[in-house]
C-alpha atoms as a PDB file:
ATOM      1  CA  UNK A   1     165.638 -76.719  78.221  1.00  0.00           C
ATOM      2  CA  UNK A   2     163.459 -74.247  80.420  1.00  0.00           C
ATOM      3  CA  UNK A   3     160.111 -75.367  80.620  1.00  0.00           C
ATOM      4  CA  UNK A   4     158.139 -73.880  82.978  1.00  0.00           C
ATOM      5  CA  UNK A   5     154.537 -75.890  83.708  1.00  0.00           C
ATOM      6  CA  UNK A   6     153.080 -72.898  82.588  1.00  0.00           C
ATOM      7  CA  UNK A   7     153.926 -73.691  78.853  1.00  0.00           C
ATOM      8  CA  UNK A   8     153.089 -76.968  78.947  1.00  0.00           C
ATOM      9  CA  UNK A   9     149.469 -76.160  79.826  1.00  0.00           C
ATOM     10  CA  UNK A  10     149.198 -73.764  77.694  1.00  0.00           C
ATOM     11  CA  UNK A  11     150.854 -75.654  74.550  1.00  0.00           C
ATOM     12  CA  UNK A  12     148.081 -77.102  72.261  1.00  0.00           C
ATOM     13  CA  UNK A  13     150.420 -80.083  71.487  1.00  0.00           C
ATOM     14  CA  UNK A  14     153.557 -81.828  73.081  1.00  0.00           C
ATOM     15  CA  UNK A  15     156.519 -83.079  70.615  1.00  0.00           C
ATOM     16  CA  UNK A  16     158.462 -85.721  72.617  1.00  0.00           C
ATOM     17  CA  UNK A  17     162.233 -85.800  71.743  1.00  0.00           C
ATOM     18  CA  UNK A  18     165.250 -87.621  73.783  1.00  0.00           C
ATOM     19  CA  UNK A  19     167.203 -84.813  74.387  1.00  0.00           C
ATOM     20  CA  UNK A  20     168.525 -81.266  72.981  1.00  0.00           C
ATOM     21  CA  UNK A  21     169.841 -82.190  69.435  1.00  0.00           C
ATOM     22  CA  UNK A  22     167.210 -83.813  68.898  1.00  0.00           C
ATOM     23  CA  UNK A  23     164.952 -80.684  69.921  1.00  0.00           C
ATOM     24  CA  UNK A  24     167.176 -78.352  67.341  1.00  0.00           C
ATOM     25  CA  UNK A  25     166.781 -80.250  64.677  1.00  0.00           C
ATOM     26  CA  UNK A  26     163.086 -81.099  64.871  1.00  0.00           C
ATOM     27  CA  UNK A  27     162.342 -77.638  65.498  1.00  0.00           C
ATOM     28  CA  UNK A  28     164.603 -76.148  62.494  1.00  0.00           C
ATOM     29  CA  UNK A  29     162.868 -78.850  60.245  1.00  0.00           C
ATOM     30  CA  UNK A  30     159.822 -77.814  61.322  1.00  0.00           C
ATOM     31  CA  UNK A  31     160.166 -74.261  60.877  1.00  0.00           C
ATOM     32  CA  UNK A  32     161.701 -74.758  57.372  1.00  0.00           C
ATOM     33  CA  UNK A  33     158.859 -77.281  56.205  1.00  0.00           C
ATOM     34  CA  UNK A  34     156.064 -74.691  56.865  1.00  0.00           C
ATOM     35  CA  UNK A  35     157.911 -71.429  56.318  1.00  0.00           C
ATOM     36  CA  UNK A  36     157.727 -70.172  59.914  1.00  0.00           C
ATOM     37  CA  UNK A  37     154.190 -70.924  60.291  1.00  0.00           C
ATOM     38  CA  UNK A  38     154.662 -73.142  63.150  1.00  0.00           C
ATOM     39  CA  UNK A  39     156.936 -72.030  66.043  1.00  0.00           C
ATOM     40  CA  UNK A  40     157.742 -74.233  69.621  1.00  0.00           C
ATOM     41  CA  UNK A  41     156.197 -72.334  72.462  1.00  0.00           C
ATOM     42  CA  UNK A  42     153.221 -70.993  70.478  1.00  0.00           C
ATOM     43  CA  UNK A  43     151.422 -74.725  68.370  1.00  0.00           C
ATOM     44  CA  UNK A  44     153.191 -76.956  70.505  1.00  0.00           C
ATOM     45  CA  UNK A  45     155.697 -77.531  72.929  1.00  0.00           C
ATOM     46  CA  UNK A  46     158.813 -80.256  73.197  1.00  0.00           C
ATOM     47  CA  UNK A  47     159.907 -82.733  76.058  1.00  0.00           C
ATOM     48  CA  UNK A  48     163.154 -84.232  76.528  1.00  0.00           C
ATOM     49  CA  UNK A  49     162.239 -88.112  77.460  1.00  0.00           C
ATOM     50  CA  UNK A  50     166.106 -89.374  77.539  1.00  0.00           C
ATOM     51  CA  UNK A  51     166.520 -92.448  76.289  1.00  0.00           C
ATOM     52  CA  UNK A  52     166.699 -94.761  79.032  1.00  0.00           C
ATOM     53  CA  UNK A  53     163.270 -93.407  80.170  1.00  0.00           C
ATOM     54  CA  UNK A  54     161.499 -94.078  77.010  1.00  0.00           C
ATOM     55  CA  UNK A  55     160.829 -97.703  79.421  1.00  0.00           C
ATOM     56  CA  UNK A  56     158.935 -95.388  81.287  1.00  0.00           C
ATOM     57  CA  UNK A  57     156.758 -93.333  78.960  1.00  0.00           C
ATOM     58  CA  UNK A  58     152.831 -94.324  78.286  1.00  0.00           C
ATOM     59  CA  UNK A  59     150.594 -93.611  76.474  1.00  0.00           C
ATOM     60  CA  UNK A  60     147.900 -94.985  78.815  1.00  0.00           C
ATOM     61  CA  UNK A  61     145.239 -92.685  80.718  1.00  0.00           C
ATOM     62  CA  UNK A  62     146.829 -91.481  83.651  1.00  0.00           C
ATOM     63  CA  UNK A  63     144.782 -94.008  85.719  1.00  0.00           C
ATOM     64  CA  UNK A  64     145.750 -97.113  83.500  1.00  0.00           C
ATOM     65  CA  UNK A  65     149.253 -95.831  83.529  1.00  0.00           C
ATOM     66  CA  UNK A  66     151.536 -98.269  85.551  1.00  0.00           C
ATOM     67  CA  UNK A  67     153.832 -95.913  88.316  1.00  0.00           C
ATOM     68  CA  UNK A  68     156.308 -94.851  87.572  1.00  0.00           C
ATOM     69  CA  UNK A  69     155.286 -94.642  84.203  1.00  0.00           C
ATOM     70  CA  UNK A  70     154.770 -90.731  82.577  1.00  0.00           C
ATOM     71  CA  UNK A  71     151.519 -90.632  81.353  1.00  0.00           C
ATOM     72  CA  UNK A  72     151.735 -88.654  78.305  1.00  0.00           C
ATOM     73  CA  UNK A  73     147.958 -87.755  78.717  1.00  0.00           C
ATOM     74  CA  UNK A  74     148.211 -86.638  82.164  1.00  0.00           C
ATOM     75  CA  UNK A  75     150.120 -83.523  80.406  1.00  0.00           C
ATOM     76  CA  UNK A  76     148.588 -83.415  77.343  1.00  0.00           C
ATOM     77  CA  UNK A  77     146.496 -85.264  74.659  1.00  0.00           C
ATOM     78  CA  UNK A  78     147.814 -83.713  71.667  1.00  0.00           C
ATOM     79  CA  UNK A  79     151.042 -86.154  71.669  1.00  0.00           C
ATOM     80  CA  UNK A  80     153.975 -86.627  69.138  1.00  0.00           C
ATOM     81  CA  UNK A  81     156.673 -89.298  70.262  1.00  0.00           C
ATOM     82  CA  UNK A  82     160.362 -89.059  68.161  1.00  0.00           C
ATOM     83  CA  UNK A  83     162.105 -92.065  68.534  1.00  0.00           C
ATOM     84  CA  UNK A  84     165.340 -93.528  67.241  1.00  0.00           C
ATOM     85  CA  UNK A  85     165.056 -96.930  65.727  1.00  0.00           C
ATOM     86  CA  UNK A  86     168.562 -97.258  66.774  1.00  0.00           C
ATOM     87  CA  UNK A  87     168.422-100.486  63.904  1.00  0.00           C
ATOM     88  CA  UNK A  88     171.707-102.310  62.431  1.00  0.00           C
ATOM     89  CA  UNK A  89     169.806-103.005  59.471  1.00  0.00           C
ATOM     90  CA  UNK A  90     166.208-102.519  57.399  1.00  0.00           C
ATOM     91  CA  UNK A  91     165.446-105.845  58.390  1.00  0.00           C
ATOM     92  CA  UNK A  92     166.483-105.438  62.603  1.00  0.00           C
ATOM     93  CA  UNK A  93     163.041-104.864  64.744  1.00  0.00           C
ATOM     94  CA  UNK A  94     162.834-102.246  67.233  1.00  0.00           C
ATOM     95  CA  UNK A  95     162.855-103.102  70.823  1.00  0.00           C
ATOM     96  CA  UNK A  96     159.312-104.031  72.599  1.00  0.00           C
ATOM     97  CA  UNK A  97     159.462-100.703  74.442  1.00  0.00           C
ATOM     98  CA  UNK A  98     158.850 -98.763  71.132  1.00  0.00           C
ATOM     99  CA  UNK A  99     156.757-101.133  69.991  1.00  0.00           C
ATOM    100  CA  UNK A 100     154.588-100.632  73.145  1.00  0.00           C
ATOM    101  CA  UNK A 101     154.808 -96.965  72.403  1.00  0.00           C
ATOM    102  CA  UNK A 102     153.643 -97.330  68.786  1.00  0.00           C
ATOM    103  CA  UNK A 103     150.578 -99.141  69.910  1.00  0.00           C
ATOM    104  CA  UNK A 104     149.662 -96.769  72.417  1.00  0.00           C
ATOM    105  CA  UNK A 105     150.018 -93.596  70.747  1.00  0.00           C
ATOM    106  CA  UNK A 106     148.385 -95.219  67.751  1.00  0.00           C
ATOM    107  CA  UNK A 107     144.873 -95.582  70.796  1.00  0.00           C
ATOM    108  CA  UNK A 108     144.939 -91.697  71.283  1.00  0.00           C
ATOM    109  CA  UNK A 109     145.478 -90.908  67.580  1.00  0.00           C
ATOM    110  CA  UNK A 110     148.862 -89.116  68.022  1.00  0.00           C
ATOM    111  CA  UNK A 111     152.067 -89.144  66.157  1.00  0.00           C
ATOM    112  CA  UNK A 112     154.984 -92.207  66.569  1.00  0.00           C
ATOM    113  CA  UNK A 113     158.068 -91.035  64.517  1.00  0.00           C
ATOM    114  CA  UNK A 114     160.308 -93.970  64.725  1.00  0.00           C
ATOM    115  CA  UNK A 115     162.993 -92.546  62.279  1.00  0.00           C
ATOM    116  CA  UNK A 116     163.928 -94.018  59.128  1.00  0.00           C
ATOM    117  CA  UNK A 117     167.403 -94.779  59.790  1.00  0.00           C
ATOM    118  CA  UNK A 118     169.243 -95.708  62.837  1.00  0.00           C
ATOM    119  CA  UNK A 119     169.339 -92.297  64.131  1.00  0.00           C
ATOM    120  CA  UNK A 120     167.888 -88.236  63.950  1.00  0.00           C
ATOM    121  CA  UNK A 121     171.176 -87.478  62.545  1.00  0.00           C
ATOM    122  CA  UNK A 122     170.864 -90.077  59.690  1.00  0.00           C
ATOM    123  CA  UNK A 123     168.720 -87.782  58.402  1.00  0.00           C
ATOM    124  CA  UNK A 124     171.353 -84.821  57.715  1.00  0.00           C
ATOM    125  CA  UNK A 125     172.133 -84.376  53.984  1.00  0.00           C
ATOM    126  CA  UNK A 126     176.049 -85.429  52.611  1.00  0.00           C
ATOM    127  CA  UNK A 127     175.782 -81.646  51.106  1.00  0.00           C
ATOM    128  CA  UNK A 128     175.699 -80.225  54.640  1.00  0.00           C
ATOM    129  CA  UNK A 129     178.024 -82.264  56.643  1.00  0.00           C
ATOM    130  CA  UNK A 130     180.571 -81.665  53.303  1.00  0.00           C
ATOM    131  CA  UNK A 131     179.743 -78.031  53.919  1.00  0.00           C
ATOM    132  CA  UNK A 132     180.361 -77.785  57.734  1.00  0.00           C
ATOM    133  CA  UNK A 133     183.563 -79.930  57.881  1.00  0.00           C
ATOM    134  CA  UNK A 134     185.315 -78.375  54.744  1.00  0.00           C
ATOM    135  CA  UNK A 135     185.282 -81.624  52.936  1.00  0.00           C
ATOM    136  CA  UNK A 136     184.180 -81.801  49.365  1.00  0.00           C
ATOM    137  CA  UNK A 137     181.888 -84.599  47.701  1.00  0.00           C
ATOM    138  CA  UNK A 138     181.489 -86.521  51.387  1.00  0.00           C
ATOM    139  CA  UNK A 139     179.561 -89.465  50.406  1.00  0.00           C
ATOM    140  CA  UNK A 140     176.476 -90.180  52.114  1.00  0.00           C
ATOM    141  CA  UNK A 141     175.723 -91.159  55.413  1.00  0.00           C
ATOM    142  CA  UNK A 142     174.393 -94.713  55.563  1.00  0.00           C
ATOM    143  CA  UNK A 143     170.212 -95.111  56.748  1.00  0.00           C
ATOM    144  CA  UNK A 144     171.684 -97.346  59.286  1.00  0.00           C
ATOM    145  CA  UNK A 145     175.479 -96.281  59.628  1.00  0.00           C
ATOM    146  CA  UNK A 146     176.818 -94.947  63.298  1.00  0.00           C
ATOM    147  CA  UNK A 147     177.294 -90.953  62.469  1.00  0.00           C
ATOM    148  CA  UNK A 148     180.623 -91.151  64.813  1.00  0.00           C
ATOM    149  CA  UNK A 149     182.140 -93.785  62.518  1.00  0.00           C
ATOM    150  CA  UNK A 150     181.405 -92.146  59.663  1.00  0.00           C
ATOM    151  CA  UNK A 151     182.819 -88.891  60.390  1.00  0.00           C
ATOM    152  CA  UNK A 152     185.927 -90.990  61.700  1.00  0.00           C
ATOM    153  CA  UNK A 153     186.096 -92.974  58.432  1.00  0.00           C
ATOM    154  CA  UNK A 154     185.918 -89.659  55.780  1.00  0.00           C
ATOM    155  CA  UNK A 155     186.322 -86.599  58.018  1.00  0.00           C
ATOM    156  CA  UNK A 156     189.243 -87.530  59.968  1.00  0.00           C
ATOM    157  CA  UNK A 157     190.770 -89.629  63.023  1.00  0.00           C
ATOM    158  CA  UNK A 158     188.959 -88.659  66.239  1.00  0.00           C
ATOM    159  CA  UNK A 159     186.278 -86.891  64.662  1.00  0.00           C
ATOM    160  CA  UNK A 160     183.260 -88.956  65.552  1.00  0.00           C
ATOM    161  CA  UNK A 161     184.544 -88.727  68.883  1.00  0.00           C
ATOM    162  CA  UNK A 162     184.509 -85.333  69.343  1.00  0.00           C
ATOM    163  CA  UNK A 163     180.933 -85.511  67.742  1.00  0.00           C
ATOM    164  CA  UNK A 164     179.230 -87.333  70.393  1.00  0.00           C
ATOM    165  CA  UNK A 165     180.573 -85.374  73.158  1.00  0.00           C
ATOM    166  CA  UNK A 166     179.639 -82.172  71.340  1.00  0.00           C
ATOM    167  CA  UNK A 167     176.577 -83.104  69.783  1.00  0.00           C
ATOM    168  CA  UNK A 168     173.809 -80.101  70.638  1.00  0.00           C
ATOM    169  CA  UNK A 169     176.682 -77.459  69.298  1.00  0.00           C
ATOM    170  CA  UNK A 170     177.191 -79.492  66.052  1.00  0.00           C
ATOM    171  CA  UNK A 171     173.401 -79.657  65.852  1.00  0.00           C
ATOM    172  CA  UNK A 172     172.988 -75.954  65.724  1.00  0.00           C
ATOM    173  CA  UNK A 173     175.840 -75.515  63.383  1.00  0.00           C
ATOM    174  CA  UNK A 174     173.965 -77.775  61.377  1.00  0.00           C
ATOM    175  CA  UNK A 175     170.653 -76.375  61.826  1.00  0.00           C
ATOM    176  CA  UNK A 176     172.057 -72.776  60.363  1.00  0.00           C
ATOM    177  CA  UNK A 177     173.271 -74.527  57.550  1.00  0.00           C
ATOM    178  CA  UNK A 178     170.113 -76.911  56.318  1.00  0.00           C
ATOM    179  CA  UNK A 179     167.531 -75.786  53.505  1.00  0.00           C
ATOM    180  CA  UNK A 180     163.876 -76.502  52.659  1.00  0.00           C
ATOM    181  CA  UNK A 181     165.238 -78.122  49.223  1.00  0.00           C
ATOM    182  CA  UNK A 182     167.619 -80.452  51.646  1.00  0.00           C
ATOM    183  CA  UNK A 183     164.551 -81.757  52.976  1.00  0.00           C
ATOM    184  CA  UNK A 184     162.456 -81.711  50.372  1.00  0.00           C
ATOM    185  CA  UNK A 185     165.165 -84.193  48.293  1.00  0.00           C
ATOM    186  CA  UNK A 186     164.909 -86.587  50.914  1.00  0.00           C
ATOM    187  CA  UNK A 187     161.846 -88.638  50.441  1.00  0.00           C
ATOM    188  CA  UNK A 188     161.516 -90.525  53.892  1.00  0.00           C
ATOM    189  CA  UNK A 189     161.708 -87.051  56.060  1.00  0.00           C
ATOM    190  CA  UNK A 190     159.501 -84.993  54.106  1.00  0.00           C
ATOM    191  CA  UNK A 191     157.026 -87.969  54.047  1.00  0.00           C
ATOM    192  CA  UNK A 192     157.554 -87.913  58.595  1.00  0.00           C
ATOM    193  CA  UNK A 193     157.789 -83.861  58.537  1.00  0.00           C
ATOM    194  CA  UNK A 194     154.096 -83.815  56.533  1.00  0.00           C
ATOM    195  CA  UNK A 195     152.381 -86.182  59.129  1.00  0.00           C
ATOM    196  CA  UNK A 196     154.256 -84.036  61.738  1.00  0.00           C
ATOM    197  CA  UNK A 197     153.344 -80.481  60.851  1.00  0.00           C
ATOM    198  CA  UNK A 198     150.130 -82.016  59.338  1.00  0.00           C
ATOM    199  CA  UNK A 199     149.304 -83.011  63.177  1.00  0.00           C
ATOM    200  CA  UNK A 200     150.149 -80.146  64.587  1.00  0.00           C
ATOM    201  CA  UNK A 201     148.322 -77.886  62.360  1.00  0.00           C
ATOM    202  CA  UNK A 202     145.257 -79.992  62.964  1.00  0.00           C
ATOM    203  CA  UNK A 203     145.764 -79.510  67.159  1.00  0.00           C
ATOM    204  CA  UNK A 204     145.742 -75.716  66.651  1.00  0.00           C
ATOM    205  CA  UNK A 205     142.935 -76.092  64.313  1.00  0.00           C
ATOM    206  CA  UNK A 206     145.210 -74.283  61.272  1.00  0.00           C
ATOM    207  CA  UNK A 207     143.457 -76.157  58.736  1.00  0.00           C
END
């Protein structure tokens, strides 16, 4: 992603995501969930943390921040942090690093997204993944399931494979193919995609 310091100045909020895919499909939800209204670039702008160097985010002011720590307020206040729970199970805990992030972004009144089920793409509809891979009636992808064995187990043999290593082009295919009503029918993501767009509207004083 080309993001020149320039934009990140000028953004009214940052959206923290761990890489690409992640970035496509946050930015086609958002798009979808308020018609267009609110476009990257324009009401806010997103950052690829990776996730090894989610260890290294803060929250803190930049001069409680421990080095190297990225101080999300050094770049901007306005702060949204999209984070895989990466759980086995409802009942796992997430690791003490997201927990610390939580708490922190929870001081400067900005947005934790710890999703619902294990990962972004748990959040993609049975409906769309039957759609893209030709396979009628899929059934749906478990909250907590590992996308990659699920595609092996009812798409096909090496399927989840090829997934992970082509992950940001199956995430666009995806993103062309997803609907408001897809989003809409799933209760846990519109409830996120409200306090989301909610946030950002407020940060750009849309409401």
């Amino acid at each position: 992603m080309d993001v020149r310091a320039s934009d990140l100045l000028q953004a009214n909020s940052i959206v923290w995501v761990e890489g690409p895919s992640d970035r496509l499909y946050i930015n086609k939800w958002i798009e979808l969930w308020t018609d267009g209204k609110i476009k990257e670039g324009i009401h806010y702008q997103c950052m690829f943390y990776g996730g090894r160097l989610l260890a290294h985010i803060s929250a803190d002011s930049p001069e409680e921040a421990v080095e190297p720590a990225v101080a999300i307020l050094s770049i901007n206040r306005n702060a949204a942090v999209i984070i895989d729970s990466d759980k086995d199970t409802l009942q796992d805990s997430i690791n003490a690093t997201k927990e610390r992030i939580v708490e922190e972004i929870i001081q400067i009144d900005g947005i934790t997204w710890i999703t619902d089920g294990k990962e972004i793409e748990n959040y993609i509809p049975s409906e769309v993944l039957s759609h893209y891979y030709s396979k009628p009636n899929l059934p749906a992808l478990g909250r907590f399931e590992k996308i990659s064995d699920y595609l092996d187990r009812n798409v096909g043999p090496g399927i989840g494979d090829k997934f992970k290593s082509t992950k940001v082009e199956l995430a666009a295919d995806i993103c062309d193919i997803l609907t408001k009503e897809q989003l809409q029918a799933d209760t846990a993501l519109a409830n996120r995609l409200d306090e989301l767009c909610g946030a950002i509207k407020r940060w750009n004083r849309l409401e």
